[in-house]
Protein backbone atom coordinates (compact mmCIF):
# COMPACT_ATOMS: atom_id res chain seq x y z
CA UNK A 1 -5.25 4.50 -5.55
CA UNK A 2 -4.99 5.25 -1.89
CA UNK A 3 -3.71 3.64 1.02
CA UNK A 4 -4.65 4.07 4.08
CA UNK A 5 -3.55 1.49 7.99
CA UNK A 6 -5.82 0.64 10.21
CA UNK A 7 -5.15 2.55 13.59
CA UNK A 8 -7.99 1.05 15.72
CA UNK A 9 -11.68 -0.28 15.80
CA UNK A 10 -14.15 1.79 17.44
CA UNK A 11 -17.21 -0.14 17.63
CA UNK A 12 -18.60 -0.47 14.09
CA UNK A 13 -15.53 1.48 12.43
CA UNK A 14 -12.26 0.63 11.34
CA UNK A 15 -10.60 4.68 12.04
CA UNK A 16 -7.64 4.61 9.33
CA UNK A 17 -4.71 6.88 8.87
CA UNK A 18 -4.00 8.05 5.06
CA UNK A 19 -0.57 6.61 4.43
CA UNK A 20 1.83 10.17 4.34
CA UNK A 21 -0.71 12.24 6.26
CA UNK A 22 -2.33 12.75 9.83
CA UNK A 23 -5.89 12.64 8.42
CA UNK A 24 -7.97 10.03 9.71
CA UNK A 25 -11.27 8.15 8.25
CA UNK A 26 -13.75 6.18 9.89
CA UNK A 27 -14.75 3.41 7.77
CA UNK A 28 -17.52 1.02 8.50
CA UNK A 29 -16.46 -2.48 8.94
CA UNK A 30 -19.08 -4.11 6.64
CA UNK A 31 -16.61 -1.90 3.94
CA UNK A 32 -13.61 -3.68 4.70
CA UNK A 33 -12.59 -7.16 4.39
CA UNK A 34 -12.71 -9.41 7.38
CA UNK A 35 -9.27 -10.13 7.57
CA UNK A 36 -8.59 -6.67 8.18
CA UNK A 37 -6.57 -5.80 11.72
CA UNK A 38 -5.14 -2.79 13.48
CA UNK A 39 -2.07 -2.40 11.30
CA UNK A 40 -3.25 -3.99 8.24
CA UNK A 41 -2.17 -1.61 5.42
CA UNK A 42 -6.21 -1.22 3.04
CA UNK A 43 -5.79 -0.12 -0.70
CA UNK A 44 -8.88 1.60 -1.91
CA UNK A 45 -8.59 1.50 -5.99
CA UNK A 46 -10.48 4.31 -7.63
CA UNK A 47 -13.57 2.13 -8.48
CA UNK A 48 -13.55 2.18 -4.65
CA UNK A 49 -13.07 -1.31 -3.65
CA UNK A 50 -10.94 -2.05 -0.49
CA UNK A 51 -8.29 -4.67 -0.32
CA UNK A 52 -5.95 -5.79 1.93
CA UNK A 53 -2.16 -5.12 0.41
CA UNK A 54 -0.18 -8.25 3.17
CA UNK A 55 2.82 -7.61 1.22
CA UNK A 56 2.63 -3.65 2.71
CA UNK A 57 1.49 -5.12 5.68
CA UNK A 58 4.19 -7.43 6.50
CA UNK A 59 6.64 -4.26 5.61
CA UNK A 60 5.22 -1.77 7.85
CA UNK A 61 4.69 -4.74 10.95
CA UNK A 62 8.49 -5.85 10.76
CA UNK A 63 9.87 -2.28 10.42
CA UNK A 64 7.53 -1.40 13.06
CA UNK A 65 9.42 -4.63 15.25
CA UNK A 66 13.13 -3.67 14.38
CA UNK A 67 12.43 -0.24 15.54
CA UNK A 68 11.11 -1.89 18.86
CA UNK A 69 14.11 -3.98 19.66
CA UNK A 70 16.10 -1.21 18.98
CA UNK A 71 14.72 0.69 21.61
CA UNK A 72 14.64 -2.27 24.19
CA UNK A 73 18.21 -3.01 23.48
């Protein structure tokens, strides 16, 4: 299975980052659920469906918040 976040949209693609490495994939948006958001953390299982993991999600998003205040302290 592979992980990959959502970095941005550019029009009809969702460009994602694999989790652990500085490649980046350009994935239609019809591919991806439509939940999906910058940030959202996509699990593609090796029958190659894409899902949304929130759990991951939520993780990454309040790590990602802590490390802000930090910084603004």
């Amino acid at each position: 299975m592979r992980k990959l976040i959502i970095d941005r949209f550019e029009g009809n693609l969702a460009i994602c980052e694999e989790e652990g490495s500085e490649k980046l994939f350009g994935i239609d948006r019809k591919e991806i659920p439509s939940q999906a958001v910058e940030g959202s953390v996509l699990e593609i299982s090796d029958e190659g469906e894409i899902s949304i993991n929130n759990e991951e999600t939520q993780k990454r998003r309040e790590r990602i918040l802590a490390r802000q205040k930090k910084l603004f302290q």
